[in-house]
N, C-alpha and C. Protein backbone atom coordinates (compact mmCIF):
# COMPACT_ATOMS: atom_id res chain seq x y z
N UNK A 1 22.89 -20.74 -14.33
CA UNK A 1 22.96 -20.86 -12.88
C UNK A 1 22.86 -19.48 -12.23
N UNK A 2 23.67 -18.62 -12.82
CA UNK A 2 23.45 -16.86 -12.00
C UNK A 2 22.28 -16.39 -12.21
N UNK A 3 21.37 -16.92 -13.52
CA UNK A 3 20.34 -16.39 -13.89
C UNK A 3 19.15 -17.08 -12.73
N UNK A 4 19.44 -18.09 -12.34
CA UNK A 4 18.28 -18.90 -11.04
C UNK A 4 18.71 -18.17 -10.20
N UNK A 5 19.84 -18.12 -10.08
CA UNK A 5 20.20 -17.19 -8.13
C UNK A 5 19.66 -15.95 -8.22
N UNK A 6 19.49 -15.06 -9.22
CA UNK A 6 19.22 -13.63 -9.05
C UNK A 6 17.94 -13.80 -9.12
N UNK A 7 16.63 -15.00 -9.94
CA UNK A 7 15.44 -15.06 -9.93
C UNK A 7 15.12 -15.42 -8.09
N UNK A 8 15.98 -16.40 -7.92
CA UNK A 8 15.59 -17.34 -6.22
C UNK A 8 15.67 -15.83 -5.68
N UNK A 9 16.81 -14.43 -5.47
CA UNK A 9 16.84 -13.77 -4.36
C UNK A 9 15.69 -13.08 -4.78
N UNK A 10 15.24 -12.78 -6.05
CA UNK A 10 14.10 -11.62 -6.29
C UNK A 10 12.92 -12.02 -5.91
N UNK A 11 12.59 -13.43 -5.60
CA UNK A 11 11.30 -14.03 -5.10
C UNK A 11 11.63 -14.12 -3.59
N UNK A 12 12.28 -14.40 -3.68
CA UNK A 12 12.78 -13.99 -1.31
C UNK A 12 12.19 -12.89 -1.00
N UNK A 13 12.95 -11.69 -1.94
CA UNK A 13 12.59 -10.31 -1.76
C UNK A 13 11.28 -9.35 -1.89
N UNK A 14 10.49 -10.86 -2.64
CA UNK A 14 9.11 -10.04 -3.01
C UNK A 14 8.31 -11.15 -2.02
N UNK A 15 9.02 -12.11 -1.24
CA UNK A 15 7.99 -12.61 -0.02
C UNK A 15 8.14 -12.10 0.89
N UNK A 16 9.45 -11.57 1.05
CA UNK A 16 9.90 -11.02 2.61
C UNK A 16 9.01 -9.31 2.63
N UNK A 17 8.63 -8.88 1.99
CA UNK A 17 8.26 -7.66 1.91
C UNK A 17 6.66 -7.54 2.89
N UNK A 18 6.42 -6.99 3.66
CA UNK A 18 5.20 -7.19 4.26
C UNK A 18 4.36 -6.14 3.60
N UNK A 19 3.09 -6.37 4.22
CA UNK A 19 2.26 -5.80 3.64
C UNK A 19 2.19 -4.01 3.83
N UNK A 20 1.48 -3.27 3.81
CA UNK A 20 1.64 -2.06 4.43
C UNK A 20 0.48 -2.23 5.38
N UNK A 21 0.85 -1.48 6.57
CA UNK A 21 0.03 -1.36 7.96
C UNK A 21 -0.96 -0.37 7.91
N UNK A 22 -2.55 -1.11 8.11
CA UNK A 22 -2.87 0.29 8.37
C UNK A 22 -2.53 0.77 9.93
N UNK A 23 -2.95 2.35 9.87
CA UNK A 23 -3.02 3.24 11.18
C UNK A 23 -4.06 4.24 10.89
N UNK A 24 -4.00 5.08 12.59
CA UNK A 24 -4.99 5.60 12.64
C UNK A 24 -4.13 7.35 12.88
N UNK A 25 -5.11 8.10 11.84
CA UNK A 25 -4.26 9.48 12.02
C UNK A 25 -5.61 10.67 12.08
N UNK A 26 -4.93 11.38 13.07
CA UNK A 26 -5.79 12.71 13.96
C UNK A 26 -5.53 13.92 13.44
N UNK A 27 -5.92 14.65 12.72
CA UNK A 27 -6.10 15.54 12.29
C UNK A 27 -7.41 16.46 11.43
N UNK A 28 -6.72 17.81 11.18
CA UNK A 28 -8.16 18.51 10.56
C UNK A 28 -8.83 18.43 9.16
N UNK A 29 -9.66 18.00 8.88
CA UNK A 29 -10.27 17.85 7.50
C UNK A 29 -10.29 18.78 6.54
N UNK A 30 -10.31 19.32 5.66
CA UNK A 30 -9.90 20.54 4.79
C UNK A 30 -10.33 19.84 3.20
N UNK A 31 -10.42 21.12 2.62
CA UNK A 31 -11.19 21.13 1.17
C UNK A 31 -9.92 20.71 0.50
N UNK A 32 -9.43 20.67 -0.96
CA UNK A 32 -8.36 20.66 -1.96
C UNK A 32 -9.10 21.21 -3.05
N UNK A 33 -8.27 21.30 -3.80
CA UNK A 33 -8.44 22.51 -4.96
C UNK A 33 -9.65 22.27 -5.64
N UNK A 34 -10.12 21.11 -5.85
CA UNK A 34 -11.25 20.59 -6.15
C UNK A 34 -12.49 19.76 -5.44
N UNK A 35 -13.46 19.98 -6.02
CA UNK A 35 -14.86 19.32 -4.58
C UNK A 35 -14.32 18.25 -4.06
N UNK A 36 -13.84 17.35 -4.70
CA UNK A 36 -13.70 15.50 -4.58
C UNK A 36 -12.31 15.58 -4.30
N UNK A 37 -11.39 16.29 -3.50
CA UNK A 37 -10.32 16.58 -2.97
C UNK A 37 -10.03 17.31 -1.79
N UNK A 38 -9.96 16.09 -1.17
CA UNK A 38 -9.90 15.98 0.62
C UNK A 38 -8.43 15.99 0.89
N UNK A 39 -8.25 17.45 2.13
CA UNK A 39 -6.59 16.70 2.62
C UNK A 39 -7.01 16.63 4.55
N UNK A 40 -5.90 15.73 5.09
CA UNK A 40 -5.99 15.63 6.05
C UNK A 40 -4.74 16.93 6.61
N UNK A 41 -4.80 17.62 7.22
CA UNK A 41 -3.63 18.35 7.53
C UNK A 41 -3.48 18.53 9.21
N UNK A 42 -2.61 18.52 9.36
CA UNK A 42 -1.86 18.74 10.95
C UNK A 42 -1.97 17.25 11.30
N UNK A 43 -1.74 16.29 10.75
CA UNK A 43 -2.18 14.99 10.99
C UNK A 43 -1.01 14.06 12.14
N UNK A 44 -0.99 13.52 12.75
CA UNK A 44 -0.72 12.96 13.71
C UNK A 44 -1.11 11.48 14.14
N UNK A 45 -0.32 10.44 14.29
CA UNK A 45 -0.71 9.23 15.12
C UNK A 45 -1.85 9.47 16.27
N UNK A 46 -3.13 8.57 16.35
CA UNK A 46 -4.13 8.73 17.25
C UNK A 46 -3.45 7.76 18.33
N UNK A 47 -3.32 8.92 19.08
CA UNK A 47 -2.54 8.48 20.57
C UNK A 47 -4.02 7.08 21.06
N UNK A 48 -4.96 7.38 20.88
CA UNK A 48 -5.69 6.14 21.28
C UNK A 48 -5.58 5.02 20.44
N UNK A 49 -5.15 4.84 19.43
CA UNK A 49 -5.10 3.46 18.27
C UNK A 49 -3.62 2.90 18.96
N UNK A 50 -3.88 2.01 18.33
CA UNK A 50 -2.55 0.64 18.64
C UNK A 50 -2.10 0.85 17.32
N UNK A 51 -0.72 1.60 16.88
CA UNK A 51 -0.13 1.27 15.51
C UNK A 51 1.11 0.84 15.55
N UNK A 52 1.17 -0.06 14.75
CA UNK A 52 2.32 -1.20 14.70
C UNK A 52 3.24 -0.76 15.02
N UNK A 53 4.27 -1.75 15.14
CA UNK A 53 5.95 -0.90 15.94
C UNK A 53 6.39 -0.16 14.22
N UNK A 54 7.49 1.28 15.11
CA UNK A 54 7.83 1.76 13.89
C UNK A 54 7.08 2.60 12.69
N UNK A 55 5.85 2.38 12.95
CA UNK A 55 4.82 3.35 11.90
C UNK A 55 3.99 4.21 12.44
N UNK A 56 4.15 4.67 13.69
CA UNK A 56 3.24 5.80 14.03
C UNK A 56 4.53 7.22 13.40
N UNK A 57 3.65 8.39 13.32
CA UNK A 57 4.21 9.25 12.38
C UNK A 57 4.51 10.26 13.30
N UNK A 58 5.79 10.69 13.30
CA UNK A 58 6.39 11.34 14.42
C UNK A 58 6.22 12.74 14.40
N UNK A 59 6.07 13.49 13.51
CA UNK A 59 5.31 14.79 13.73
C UNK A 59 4.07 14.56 12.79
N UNK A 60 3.31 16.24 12.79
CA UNK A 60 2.22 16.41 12.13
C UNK A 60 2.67 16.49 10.54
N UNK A 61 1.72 16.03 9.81
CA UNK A 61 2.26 15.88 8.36
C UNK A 61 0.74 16.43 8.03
N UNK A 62 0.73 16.35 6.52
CA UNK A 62 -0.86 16.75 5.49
C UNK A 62 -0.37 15.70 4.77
N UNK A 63 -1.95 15.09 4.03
CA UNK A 63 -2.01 13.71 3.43
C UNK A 63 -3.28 14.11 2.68
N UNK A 64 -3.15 13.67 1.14
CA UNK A 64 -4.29 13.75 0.70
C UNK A 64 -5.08 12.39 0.55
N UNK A 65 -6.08 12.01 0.70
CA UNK A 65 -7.03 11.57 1.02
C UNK A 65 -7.57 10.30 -0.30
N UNK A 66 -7.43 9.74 -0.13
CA UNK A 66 -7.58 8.61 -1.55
C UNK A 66 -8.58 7.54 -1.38
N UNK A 67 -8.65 6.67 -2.37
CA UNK A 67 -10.04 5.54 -2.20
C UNK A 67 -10.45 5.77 -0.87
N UNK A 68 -11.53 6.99 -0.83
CA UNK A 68 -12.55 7.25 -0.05
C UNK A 68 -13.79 6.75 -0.48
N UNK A 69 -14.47 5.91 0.74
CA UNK A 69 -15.45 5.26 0.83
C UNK A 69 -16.75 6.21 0.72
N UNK A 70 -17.74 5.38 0.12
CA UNK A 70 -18.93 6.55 -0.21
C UNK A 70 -19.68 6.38 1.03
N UNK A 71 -19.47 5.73 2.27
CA UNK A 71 -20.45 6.54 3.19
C UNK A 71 -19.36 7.33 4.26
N UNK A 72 -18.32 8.04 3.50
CA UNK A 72 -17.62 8.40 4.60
C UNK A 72 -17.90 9.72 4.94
N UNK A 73 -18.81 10.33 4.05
CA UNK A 73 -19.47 11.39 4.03
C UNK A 73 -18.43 12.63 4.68
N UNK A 74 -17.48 13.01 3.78
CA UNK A 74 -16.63 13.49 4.09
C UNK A 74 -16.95 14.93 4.06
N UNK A 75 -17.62 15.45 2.71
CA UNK A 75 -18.48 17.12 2.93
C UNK A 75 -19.01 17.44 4.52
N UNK A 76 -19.82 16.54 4.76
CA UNK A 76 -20.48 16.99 6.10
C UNK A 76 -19.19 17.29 7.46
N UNK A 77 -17.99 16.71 7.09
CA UNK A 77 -16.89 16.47 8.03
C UNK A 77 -15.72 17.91 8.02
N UNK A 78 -16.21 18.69 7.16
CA UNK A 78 -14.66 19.40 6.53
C UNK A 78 -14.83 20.77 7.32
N UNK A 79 -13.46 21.33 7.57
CA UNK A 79 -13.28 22.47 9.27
C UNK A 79 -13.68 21.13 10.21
N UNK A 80 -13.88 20.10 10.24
CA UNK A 80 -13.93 19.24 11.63
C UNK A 80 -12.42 18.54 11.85
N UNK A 81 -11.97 18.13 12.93
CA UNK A 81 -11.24 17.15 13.63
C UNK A 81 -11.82 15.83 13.35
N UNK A 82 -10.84 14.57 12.93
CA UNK A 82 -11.12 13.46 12.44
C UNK A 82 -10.33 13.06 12.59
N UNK A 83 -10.72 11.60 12.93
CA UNK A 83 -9.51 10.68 12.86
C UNK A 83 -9.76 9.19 11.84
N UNK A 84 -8.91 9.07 10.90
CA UNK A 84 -9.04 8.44 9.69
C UNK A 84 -7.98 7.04 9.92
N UNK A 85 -8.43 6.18 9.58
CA UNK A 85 -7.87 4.34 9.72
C UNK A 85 -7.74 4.38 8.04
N UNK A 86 -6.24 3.91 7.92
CA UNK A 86 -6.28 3.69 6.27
C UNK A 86 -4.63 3.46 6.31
N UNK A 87 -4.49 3.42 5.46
CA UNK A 87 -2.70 2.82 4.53
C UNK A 87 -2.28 3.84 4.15
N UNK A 88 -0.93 4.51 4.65
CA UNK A 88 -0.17 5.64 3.79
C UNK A 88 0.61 5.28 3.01
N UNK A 89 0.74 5.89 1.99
CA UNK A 89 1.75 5.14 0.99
C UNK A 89 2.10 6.92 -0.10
N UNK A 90 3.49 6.58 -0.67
CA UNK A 90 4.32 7.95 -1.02
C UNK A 90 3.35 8.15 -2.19
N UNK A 91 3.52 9.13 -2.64
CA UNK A 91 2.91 10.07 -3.24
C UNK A 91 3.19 9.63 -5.03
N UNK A 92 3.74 8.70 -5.58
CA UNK A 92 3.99 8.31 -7.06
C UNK A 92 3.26 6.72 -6.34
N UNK A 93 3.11 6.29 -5.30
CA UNK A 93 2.86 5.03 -5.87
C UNK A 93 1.02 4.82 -5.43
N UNK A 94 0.54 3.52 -6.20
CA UNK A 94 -1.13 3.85 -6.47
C UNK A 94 -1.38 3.42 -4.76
N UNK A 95 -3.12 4.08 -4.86
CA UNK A 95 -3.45 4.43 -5.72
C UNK A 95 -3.78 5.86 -6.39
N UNK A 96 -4.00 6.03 -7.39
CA UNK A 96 -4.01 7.23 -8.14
C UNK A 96 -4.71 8.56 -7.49
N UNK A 97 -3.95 9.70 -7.86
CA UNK A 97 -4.70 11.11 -6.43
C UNK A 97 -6.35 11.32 -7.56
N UNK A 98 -7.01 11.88 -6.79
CA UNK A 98 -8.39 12.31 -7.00
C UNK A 98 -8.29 12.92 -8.23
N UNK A 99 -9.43 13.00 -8.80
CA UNK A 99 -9.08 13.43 -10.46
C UNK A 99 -9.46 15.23 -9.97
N UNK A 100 -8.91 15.83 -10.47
CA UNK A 100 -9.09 17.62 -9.65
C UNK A 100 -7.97 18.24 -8.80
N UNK A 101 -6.87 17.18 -8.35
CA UNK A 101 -5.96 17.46 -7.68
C UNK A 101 -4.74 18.20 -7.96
N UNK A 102 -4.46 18.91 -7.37
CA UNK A 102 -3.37 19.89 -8.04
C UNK A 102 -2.39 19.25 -7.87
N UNK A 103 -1.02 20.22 -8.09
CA UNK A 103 0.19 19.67 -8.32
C UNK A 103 1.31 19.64 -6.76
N UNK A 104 1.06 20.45 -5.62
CA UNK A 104 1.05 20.56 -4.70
C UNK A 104 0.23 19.30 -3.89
N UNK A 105 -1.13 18.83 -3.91
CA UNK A 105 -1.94 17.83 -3.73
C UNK A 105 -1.31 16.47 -4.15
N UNK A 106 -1.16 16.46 -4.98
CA UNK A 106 -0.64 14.98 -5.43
C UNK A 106 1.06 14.92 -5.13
N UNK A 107 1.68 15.65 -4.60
CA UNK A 107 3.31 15.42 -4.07
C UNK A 107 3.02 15.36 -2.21
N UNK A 108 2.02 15.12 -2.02
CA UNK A 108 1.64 14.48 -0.85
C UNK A 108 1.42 13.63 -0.24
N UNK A 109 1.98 12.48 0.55
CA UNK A 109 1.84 11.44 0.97
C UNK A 109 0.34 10.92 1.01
N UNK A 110 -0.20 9.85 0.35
CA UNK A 110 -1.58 9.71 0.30
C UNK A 110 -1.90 8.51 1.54
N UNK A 111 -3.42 8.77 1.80
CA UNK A 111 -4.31 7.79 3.11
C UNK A 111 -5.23 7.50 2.07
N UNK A 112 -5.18 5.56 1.94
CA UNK A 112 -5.89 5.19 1.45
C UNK A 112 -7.24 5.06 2.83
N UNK A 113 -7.86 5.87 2.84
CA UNK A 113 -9.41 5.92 4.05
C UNK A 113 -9.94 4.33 4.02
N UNK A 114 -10.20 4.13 4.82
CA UNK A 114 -10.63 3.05 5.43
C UNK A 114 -11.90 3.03 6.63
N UNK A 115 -11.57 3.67 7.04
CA UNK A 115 -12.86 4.40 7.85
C UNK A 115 -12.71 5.86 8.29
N UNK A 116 -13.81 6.44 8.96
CA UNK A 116 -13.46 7.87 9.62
C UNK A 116 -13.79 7.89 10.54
N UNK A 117 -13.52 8.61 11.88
CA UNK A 117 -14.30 8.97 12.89
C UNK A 117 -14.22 10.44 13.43
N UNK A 118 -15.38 10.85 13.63
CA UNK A 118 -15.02 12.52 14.48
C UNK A 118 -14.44 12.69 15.31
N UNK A 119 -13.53 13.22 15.55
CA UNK A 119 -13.38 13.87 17.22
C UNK A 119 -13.23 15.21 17.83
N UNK A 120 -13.71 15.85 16.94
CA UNK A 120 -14.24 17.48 17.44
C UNK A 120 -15.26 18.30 16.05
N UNK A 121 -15.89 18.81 16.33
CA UNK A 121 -17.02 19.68 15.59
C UNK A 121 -16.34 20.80 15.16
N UNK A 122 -15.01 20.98 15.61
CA UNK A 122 -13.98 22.17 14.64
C UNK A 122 -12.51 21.84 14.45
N UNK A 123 -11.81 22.32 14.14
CA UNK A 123 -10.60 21.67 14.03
C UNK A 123 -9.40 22.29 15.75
N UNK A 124 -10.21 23.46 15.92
CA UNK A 124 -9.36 23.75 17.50
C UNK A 124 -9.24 23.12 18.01
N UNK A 125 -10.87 22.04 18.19
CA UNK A 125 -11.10 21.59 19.65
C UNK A 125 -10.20 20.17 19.18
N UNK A 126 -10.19 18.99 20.64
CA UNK A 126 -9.42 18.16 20.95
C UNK A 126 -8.24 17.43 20.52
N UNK A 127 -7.18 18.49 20.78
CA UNK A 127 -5.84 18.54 20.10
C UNK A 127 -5.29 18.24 21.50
């Protein structure tokens, strides 16, 4: 009987759990220690996106950059301002950091990318 009650609350607990939200975050594009290692840094909630109650990110943070899409053409983007739509999630859980990533890089909160968009041709402009 204790052994059903602790299975019944652990299945409550793994329905009640929602999904993770994406959002949309504004910041400057930047190299990582390796080619195929993107970080987002000075990153910020895009005051123009709608992000769910509770998950816009209250100061600027750096995020390294994960299941990036191959037309996100991220080389052509880097010293630019961008704003990136994707899932943050802590830094041990998947998915896995870029193979090249240092040890500094991967204790970084990761953005699974989802899309990109520009919003300045350097990282000064539209802050």
């Amino acid at each position: 009987m204790t052994r059903l009650l602790v299975f019944a609350v652990a299945i409550v607990a793994l329905v009640s759990q929602e999904a993770p939200q994406e959002q949309t975050l504004t910041g400057c594009l930047r190299t990582g220690g390796a080619a195929n290692v993107f970080l987002l840094r000075g990153a910020a909630a895009d005051q123009n996106a709608e992000t769910p109650s509770g998950t816009a990110v209250a100061r600027a943070e750096d995020y390294l950059l994960v299941a990036i899409p191959a037309d996100a053409a991220l080389n052509e983007r880097v010293n630019h301002r961008i704003a990136v739509t994707g899932v943050v999630s802590d830094p041990g859980a998947p998915p896995p950091p870029p193979a090249g990533a240092n040890a500094a890089e991967k204790a970084l909160k990761k953005l699974s990318v989802k899309s990109v968009r520009e919003v300045a041709a350097n990282c000064a402009a539209g802050r």
